[in-house]
N, C-alpha and C. Protein backbone atom coordinates (compact mmCIF):
# COMPACT_ATOMS: atom_id res chain seq x y z
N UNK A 1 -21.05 -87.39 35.77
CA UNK A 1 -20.68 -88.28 36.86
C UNK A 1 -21.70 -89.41 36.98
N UNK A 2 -21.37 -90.96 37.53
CA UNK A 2 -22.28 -92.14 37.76
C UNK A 2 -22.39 -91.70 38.91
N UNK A 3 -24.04 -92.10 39.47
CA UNK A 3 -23.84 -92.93 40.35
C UNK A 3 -24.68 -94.22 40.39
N UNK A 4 -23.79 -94.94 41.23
CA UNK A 4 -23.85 -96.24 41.26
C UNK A 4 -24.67 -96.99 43.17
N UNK A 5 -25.73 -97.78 42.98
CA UNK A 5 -26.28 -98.24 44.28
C UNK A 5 -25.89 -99.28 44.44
N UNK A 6 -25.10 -99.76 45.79
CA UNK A 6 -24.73 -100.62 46.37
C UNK A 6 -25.48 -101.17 47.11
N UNK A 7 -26.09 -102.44 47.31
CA UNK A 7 -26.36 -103.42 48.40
C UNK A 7 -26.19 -104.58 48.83
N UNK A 8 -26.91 -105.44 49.32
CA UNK A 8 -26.52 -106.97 49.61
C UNK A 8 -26.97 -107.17 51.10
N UNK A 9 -27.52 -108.35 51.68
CA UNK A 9 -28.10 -108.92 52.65
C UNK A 9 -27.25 -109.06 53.90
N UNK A 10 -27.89 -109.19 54.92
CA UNK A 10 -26.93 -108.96 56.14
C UNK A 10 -26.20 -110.10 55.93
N UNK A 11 -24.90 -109.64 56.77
CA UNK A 11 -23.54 -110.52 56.36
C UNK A 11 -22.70 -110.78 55.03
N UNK A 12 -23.83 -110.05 54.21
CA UNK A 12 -23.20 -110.16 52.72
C UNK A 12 -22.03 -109.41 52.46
N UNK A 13 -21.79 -108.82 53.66
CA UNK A 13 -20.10 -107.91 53.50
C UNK A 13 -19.88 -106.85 52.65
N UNK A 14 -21.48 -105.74 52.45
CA UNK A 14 -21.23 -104.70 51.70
C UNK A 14 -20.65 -103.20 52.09
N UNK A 15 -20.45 -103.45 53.62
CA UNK A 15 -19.98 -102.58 53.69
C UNK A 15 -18.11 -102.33 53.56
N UNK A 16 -17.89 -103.75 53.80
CA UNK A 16 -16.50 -104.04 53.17
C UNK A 16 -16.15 -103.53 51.52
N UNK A 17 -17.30 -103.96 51.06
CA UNK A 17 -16.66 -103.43 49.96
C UNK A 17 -17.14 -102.43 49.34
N UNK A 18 -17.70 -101.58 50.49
CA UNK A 18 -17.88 -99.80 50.43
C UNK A 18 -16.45 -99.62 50.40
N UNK A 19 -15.78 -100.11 51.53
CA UNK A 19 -14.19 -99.70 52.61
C UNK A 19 -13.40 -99.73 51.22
N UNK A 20 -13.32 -100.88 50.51
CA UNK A 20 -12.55 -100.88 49.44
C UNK A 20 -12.91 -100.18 48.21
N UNK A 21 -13.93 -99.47 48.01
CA UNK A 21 -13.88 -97.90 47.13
C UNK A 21 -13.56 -97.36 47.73
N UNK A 22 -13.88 -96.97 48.85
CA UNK A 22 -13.26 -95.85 49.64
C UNK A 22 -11.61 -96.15 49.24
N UNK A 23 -11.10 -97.11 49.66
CA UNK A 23 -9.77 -96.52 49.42
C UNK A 23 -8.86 -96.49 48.28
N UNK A 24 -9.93 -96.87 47.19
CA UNK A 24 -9.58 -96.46 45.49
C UNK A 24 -10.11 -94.84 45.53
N UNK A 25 -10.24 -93.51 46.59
CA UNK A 25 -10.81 -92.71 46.36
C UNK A 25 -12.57 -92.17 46.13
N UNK A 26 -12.88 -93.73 46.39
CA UNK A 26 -14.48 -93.17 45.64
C UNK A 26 -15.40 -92.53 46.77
N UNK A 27 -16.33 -91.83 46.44
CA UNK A 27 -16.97 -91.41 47.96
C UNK A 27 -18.44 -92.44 48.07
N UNK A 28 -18.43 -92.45 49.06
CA UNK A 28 -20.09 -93.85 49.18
C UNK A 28 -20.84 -92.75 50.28
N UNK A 29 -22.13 -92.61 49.76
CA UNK A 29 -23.35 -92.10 50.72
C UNK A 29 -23.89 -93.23 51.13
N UNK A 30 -23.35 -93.14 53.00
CA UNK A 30 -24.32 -94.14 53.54
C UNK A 30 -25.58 -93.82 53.98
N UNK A 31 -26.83 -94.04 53.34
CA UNK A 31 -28.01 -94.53 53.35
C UNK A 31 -28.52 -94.63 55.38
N UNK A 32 -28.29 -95.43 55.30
CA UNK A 32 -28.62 -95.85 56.71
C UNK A 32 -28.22 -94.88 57.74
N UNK A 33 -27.17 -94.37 57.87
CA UNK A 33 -26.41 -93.09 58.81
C UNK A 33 -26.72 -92.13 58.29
N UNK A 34 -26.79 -91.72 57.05
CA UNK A 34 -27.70 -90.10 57.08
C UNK A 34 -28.70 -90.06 57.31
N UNK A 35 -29.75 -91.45 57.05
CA UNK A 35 -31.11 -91.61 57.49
C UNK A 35 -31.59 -90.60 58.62
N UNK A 36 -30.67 -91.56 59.44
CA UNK A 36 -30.26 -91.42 61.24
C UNK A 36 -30.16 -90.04 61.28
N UNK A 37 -28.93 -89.48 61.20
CA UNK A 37 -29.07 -88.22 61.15
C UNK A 37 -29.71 -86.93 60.38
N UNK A 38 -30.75 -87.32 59.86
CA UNK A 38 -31.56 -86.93 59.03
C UNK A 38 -32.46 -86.82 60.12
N UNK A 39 -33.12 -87.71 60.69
CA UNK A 39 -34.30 -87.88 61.47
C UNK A 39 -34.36 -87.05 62.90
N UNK A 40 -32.78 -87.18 63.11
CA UNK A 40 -32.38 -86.40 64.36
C UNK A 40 -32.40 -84.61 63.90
N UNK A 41 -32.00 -85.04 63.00
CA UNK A 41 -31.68 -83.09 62.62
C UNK A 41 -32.45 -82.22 61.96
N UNK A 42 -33.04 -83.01 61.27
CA UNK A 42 -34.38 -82.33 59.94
C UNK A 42 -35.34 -81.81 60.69
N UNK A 43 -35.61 -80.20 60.56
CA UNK A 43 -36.81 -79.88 61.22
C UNK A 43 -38.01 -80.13 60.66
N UNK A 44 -38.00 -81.11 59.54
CA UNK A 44 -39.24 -81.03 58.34
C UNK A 44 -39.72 -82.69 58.85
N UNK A 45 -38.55 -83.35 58.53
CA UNK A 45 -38.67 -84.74 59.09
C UNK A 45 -39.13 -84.79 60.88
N UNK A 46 -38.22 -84.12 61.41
CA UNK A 46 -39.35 -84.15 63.15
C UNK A 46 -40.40 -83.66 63.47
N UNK A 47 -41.53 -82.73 62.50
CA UNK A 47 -42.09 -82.20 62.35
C UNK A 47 -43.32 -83.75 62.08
N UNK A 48 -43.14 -84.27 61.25
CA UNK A 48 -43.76 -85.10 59.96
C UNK A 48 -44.34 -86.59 61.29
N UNK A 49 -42.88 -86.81 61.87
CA UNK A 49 -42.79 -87.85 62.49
C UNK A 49 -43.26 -87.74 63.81
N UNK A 50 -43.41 -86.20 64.25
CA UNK A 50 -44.43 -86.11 65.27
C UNK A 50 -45.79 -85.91 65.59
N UNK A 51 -46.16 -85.74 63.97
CA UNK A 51 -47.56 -85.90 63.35
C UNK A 51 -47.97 -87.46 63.55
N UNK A 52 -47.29 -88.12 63.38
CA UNK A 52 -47.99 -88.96 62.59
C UNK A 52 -47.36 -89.72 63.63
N UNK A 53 -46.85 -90.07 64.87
CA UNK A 53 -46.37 -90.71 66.07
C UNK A 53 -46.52 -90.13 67.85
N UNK A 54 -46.37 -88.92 67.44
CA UNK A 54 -46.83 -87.95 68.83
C UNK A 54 -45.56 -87.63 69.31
N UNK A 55 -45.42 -86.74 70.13
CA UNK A 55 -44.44 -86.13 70.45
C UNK A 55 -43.22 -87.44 71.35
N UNK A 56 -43.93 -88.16 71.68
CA UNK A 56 -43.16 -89.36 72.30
C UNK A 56 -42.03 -89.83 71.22
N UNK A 57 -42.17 -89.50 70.55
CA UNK A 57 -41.20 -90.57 69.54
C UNK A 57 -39.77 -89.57 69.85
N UNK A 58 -39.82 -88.84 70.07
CA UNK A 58 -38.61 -87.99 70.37
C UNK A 58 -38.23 -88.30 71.79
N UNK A 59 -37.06 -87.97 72.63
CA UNK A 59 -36.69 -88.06 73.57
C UNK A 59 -35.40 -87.53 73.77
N UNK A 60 -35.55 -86.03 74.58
CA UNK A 60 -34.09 -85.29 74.97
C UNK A 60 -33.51 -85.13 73.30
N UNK A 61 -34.61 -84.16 72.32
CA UNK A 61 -33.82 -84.24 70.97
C UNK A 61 -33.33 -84.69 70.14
N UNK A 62 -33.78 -86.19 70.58
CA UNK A 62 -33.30 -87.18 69.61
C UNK A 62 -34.32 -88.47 69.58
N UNK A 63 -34.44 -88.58 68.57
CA UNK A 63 -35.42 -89.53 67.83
C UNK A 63 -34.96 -90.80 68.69
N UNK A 64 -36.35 -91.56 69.30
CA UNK A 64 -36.48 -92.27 70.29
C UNK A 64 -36.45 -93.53 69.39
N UNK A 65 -35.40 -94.44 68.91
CA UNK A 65 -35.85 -95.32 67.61
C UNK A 65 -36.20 -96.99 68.08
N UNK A 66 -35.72 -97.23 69.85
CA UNK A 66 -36.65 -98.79 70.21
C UNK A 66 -38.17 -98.36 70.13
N UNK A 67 -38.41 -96.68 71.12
CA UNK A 67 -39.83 -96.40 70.63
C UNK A 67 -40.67 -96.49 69.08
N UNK A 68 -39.88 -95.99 68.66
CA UNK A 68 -40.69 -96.42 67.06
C UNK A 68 -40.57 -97.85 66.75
N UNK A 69 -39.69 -98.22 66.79
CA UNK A 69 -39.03 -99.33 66.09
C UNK A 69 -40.01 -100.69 66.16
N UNK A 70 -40.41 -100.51 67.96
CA UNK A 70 -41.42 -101.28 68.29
C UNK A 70 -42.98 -101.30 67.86
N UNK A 71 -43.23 -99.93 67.58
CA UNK A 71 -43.93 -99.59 67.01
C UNK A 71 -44.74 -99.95 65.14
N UNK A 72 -43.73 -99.37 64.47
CA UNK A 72 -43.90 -99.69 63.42
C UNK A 72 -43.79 -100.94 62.45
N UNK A 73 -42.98 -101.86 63.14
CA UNK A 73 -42.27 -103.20 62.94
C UNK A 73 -43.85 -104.42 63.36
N UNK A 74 -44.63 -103.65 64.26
CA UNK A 74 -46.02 -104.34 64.92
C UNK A 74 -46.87 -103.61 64.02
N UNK A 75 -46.66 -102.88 63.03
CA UNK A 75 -48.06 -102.36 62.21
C UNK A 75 -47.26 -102.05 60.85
N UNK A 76 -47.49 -102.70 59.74
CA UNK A 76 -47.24 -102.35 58.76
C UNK A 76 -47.38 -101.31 58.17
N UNK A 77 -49.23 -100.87 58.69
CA UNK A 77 -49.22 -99.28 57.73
C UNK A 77 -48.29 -97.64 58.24
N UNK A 78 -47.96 -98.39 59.64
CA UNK A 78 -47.09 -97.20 60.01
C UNK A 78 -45.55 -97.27 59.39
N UNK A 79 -45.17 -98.82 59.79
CA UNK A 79 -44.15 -98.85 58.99
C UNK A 79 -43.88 -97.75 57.34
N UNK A 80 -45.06 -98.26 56.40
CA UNK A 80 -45.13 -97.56 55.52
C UNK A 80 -45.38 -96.12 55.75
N UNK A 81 -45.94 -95.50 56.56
CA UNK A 81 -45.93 -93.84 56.36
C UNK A 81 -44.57 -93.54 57.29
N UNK A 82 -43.59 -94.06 57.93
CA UNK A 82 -42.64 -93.72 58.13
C UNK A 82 -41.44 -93.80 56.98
N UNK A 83 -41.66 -94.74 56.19
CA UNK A 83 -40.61 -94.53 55.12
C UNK A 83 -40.93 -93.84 53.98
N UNK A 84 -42.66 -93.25 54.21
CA UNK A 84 -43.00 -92.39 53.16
C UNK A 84 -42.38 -91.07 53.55
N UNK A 85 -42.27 -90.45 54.80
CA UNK A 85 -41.32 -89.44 55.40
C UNK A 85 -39.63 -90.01 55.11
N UNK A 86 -39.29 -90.73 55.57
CA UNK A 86 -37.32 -90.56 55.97
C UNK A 86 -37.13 -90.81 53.86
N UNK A 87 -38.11 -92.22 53.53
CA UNK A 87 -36.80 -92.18 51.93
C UNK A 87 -37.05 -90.62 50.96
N UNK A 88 -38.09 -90.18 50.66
CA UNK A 88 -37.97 -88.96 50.34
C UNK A 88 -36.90 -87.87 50.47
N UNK A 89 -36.32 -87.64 51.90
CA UNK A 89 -36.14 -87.07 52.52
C UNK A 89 -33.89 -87.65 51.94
N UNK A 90 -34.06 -88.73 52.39
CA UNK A 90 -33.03 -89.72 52.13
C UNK A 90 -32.73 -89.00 50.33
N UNK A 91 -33.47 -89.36 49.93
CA UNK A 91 -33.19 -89.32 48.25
C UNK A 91 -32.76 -87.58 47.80
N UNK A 92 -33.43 -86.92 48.74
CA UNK A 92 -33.11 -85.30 48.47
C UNK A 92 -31.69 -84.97 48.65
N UNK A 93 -31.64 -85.73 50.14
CA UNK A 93 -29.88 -85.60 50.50
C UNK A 93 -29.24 -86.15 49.85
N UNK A 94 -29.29 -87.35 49.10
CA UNK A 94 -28.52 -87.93 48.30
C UNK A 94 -28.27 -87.20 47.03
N UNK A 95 -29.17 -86.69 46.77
CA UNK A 95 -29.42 -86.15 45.30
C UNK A 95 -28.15 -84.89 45.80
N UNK A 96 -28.06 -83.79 46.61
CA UNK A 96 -27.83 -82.59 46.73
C UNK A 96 -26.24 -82.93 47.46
N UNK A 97 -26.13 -84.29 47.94
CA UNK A 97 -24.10 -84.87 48.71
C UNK A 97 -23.76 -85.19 47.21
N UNK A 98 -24.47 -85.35 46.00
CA UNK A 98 -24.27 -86.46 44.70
C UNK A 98 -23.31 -84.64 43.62
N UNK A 99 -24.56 -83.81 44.01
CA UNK A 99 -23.86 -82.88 43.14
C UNK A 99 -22.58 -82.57 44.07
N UNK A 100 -22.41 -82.13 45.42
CA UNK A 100 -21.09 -81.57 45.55
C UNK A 100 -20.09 -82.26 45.10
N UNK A 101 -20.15 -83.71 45.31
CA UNK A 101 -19.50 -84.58 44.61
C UNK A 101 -18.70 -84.45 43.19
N UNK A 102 -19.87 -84.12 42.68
CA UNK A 102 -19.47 -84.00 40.95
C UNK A 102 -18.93 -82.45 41.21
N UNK A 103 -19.06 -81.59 42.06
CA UNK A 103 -18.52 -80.40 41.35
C UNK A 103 -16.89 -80.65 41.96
N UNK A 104 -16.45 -81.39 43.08
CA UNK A 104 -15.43 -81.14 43.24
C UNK A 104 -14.69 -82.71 42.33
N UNK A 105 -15.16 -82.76 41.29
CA UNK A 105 -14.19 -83.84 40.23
C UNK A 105 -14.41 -85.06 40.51
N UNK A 106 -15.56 -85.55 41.13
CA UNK A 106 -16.16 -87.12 41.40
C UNK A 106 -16.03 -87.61 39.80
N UNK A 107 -15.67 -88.83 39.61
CA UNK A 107 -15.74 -89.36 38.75
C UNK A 107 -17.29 -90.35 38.72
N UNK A 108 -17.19 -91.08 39.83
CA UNK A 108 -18.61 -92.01 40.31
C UNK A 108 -18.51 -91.97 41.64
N UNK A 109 -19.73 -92.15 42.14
CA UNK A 109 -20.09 -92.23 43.55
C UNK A 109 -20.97 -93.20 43.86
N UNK A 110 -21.16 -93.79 45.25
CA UNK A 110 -21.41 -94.68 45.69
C UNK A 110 -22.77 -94.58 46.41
N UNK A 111 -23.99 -95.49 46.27
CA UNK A 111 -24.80 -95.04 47.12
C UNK A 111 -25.27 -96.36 48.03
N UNK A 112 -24.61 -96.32 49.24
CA UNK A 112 -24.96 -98.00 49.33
C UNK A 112 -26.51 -98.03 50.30
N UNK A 113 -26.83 -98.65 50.43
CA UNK A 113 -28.61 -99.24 50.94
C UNK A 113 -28.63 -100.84 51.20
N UNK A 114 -28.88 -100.93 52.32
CA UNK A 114 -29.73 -102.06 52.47
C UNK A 114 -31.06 -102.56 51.85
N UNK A 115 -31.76 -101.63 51.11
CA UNK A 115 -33.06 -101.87 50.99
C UNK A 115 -32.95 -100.76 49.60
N UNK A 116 -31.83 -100.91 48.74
CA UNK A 116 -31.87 -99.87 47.72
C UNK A 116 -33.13 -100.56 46.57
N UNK A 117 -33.24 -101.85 46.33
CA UNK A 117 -34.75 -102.04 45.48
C UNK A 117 -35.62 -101.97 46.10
N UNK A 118 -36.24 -102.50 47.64
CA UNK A 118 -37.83 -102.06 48.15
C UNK A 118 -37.71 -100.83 48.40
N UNK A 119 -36.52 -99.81 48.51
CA UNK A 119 -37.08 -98.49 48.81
C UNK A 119 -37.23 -97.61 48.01
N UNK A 120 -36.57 -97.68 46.23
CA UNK A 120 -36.66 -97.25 44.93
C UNK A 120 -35.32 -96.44 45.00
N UNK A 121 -34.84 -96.29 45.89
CA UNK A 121 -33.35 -95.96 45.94
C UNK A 121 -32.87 -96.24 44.12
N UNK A 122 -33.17 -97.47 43.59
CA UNK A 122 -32.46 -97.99 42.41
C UNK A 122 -32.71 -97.00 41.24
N UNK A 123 -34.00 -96.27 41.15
CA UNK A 123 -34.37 -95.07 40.19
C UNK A 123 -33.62 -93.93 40.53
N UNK A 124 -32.31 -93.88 41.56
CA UNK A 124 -31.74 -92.57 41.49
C UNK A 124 -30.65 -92.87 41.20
N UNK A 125 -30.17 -93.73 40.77
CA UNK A 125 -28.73 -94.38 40.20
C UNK A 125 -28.74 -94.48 38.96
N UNK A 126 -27.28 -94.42 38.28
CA UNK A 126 -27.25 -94.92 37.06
C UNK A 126 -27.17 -96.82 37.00
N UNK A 127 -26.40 -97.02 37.88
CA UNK A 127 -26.48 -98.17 37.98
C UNK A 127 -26.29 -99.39 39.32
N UNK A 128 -26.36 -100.39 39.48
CA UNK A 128 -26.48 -101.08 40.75
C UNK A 128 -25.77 -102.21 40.83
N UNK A 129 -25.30 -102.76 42.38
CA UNK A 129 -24.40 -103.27 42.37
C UNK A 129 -24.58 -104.43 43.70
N UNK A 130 -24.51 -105.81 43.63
CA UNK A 130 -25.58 -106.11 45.10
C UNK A 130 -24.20 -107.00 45.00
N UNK A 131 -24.15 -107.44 46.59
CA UNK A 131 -22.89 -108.22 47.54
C UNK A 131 -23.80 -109.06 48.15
N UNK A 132 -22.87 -110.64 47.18
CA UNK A 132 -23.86 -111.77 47.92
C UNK A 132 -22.49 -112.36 48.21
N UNK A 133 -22.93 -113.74 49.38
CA UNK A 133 -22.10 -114.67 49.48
C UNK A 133 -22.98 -115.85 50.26
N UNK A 134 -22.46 -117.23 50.47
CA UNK A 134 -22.85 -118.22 50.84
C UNK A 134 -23.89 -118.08 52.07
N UNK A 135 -24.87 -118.40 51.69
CA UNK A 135 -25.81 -118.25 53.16
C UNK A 135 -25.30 -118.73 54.66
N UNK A 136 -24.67 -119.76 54.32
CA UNK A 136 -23.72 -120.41 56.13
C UNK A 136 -23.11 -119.16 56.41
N UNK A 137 -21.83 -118.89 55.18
CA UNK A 137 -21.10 -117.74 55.67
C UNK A 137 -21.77 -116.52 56.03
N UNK A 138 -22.62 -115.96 55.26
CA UNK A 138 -23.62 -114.81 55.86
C UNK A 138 -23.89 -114.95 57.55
N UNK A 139 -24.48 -116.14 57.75
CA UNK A 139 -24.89 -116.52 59.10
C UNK A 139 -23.99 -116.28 60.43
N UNK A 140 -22.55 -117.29 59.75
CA UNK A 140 -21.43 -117.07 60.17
C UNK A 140 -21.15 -116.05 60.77
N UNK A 141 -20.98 -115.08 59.52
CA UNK A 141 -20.34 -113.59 59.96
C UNK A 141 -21.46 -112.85 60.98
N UNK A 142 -22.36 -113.36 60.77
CA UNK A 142 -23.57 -112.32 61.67
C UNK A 142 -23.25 -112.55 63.18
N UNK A 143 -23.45 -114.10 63.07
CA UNK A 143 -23.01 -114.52 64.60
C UNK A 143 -21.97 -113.96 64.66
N UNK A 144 -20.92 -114.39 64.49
CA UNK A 144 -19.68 -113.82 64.97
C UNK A 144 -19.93 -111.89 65.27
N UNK A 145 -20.02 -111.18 63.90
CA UNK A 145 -20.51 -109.71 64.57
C UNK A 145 -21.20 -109.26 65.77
N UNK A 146 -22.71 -109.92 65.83
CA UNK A 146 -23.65 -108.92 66.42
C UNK A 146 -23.89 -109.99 67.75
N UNK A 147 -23.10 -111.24 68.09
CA UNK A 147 -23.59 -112.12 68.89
C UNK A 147 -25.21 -112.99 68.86
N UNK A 148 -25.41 -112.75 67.41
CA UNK A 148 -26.77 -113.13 67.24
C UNK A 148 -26.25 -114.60 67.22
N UNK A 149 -27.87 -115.47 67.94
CA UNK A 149 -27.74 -117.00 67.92
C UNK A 149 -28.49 -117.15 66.23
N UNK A 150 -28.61 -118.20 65.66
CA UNK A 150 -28.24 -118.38 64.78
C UNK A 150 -30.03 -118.32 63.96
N UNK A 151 -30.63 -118.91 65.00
CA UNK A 151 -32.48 -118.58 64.69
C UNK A 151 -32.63 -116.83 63.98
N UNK A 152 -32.17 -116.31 65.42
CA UNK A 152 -32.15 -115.09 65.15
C UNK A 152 -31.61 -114.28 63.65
N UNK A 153 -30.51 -114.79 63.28
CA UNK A 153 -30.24 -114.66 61.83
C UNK A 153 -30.94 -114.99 60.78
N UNK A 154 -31.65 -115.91 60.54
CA UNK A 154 -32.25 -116.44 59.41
C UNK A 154 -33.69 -115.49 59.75
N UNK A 155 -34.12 -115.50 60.77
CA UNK A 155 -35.12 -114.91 60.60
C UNK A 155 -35.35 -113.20 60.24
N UNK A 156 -34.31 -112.79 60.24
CA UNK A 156 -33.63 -111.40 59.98
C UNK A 156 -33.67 -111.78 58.39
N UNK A 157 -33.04 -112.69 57.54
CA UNK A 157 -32.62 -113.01 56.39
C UNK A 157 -33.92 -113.34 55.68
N UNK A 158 -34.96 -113.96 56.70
CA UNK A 158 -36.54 -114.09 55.96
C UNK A 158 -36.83 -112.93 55.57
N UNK A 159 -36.79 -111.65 56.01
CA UNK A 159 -37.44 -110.50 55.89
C UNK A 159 -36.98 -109.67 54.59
N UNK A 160 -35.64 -109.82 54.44
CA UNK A 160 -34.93 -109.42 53.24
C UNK A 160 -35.09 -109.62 51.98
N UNK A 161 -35.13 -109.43 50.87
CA UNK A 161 -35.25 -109.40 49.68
C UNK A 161 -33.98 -110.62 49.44
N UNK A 162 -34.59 -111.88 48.38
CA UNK A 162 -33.02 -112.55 48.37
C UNK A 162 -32.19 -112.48 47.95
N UNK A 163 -30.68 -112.83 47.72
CA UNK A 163 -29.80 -112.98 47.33
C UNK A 163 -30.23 -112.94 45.69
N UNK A 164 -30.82 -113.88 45.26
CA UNK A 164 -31.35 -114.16 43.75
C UNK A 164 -31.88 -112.85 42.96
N UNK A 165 -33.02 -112.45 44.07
CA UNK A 165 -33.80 -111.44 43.16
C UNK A 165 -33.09 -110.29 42.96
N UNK A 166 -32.15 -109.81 44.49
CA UNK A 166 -31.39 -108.80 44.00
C UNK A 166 -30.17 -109.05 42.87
N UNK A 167 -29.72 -110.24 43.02
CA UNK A 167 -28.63 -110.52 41.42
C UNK A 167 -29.40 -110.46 40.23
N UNK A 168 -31.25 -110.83 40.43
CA UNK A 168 -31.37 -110.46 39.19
C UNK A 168 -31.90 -109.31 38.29
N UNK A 169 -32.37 -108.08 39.63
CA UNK A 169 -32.11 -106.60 39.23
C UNK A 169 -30.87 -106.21 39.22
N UNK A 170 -29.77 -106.60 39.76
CA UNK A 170 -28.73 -105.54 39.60
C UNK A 170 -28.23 -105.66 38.60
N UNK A 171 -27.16 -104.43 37.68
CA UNK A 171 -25.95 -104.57 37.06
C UNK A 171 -25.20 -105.68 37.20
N UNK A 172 -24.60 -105.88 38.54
CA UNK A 172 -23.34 -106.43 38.40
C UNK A 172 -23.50 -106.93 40.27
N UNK A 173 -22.81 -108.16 39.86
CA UNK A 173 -22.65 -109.13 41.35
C UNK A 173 -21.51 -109.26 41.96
N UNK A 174 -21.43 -108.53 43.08
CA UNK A 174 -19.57 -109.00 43.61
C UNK A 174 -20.10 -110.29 45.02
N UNK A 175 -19.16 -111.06 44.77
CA UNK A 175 -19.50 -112.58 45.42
C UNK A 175 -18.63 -112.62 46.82
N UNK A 176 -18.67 -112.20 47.61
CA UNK A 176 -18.07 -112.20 49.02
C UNK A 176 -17.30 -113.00 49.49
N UNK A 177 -16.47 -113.97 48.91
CA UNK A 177 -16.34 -115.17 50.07
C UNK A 177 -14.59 -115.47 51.08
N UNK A 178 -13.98 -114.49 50.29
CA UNK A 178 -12.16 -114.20 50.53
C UNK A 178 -12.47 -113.02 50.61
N UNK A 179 -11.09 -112.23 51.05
CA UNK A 179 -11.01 -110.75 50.94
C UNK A 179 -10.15 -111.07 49.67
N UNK A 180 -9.25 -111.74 49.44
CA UNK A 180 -8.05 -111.82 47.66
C UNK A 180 -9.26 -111.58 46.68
N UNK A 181 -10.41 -112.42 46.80
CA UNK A 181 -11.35 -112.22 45.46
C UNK A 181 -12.15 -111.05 45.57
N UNK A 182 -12.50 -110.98 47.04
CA UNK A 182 -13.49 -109.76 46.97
C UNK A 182 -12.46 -108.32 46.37
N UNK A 183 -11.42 -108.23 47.09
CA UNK A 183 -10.65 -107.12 46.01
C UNK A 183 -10.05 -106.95 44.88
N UNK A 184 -10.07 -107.98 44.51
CA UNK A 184 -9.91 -108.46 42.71
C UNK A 184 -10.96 -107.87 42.26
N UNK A 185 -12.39 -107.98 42.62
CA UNK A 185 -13.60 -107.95 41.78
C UNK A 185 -13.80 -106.59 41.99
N UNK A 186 -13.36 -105.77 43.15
CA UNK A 186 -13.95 -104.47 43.46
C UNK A 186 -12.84 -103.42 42.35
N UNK A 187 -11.55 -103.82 42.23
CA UNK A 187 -10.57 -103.55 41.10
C UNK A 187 -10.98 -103.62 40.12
N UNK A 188 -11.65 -104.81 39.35
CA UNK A 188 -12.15 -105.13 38.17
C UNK A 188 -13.36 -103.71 38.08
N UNK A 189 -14.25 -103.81 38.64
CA UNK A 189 -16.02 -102.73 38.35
C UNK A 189 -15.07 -101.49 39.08
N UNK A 190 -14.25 -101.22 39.74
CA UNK A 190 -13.55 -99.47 39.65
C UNK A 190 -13.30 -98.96 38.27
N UNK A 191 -12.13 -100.54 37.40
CA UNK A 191 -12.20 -100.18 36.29
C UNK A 191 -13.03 -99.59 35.07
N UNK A 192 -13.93 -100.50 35.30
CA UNK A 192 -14.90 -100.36 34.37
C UNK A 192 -15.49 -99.37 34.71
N UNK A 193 -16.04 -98.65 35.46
CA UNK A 193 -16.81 -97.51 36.04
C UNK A 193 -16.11 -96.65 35.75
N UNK A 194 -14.85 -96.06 35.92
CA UNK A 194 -13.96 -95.35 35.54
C UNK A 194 -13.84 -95.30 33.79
N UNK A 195 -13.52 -96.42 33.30
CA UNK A 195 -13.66 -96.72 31.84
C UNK A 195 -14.98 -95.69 31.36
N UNK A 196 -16.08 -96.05 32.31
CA UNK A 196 -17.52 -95.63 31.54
C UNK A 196 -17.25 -94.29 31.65
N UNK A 197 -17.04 -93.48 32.64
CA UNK A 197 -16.73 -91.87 33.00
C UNK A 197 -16.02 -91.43 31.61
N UNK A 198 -14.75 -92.06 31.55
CA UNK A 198 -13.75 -91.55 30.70
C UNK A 198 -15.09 -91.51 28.87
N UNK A 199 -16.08 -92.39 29.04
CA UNK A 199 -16.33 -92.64 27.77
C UNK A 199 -17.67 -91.84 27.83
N UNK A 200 -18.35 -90.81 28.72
CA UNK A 200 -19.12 -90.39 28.93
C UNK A 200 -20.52 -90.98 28.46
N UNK A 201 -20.60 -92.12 29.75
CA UNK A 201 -21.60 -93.28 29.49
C UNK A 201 -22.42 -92.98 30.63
């Protein structure tokens, strides 16, 4: 069985074209939501994160995340020993949702990430797959989504890895800018991914 890492920059519309494997059958591990519930549920991970934050970071059983958030986002080195706890942790679950996968007849699976090259996510894949589109439109769609004013976007988009560097680690580029092309292209790399399975690549 592949698997394959999905990403792309906010507004880059990757989770759209998670939606559209999904409904060619494929299964996608979201990254970001098992995180979440990883952090909430893991007695190893609340353990780790109350070491190294204090019992405050929790609240009523559930991971307090403006408390951290504010936290770690104002200190880099915490930042870093918090993702030295959750991606570990992230990559185990992925690794162990990846086999049930394959035992019940996965052909390829999906692993999508926001941050699948700074977090090394990309060393547990066979291969990778990043969702870009026009920076206005990125912007566009953000505003329109999250009610963000438009400062607020770019400066979200400073922080990110760009458009460029991730097209020029990945495999393969799907270009966002229609839904007619974006599902043309997601048709086209099902094929081929499927192709590779059948050819035990």
């Amino acid at each position: 069985m592949i698997r394959v890492g999905i990403t792309g920059g906010i507004g880059s519309g990757k989770s759209t074209v998670c939606r559209l494997f999904e409904q060619r059958g494929v299964a996608v591990y979201d990254s970001d939501s098992r995180a979440r519930l990883l952090m909430d549920s893991d007695g190893d991970i609340r353990r780790e994160l109350t070491a190294l934050f204090g019992e405050a970071c929790y609240r009523e059983g559930r991971l307090d995340r403006a408390w951290l958030s504010a936290r770690v986002f104002a200190d880099r080195s915490l930042l870093a020993a918090l993702d030295g706890v959750v991606h570990p942790a992230v990559g185990r679950d992925f690794r162990r949702w990846a086999e049930e996968r394959c035992r019940e007849g996965a052909r390829y699976v999906l692993l999508e990430s926001a941050i699948l090259f700074e977090s090394g996510f990309d060393s547990r894949v066979d291969f990778t797959v990043t969702v870009s589109a026009p920076q206005e439109l990125r912007i566009a769609r953000c505003m329109a989504r999250d009610g963000s004013d438009r400062e607020a976007v770019l400066r979200r988009m400073a922080h990110q890895m760009s458009d460029r560097e991730r097209e020029r680690r990945a495999d393969w580029t799907i270009v966002n800018e229609s839904m007619e092309e974006l599902t043309r292209q997601v048709g086209e790399l099902d094929a081929i991914l499927r192709h590779k399975t059948d050819r035990g690549e």
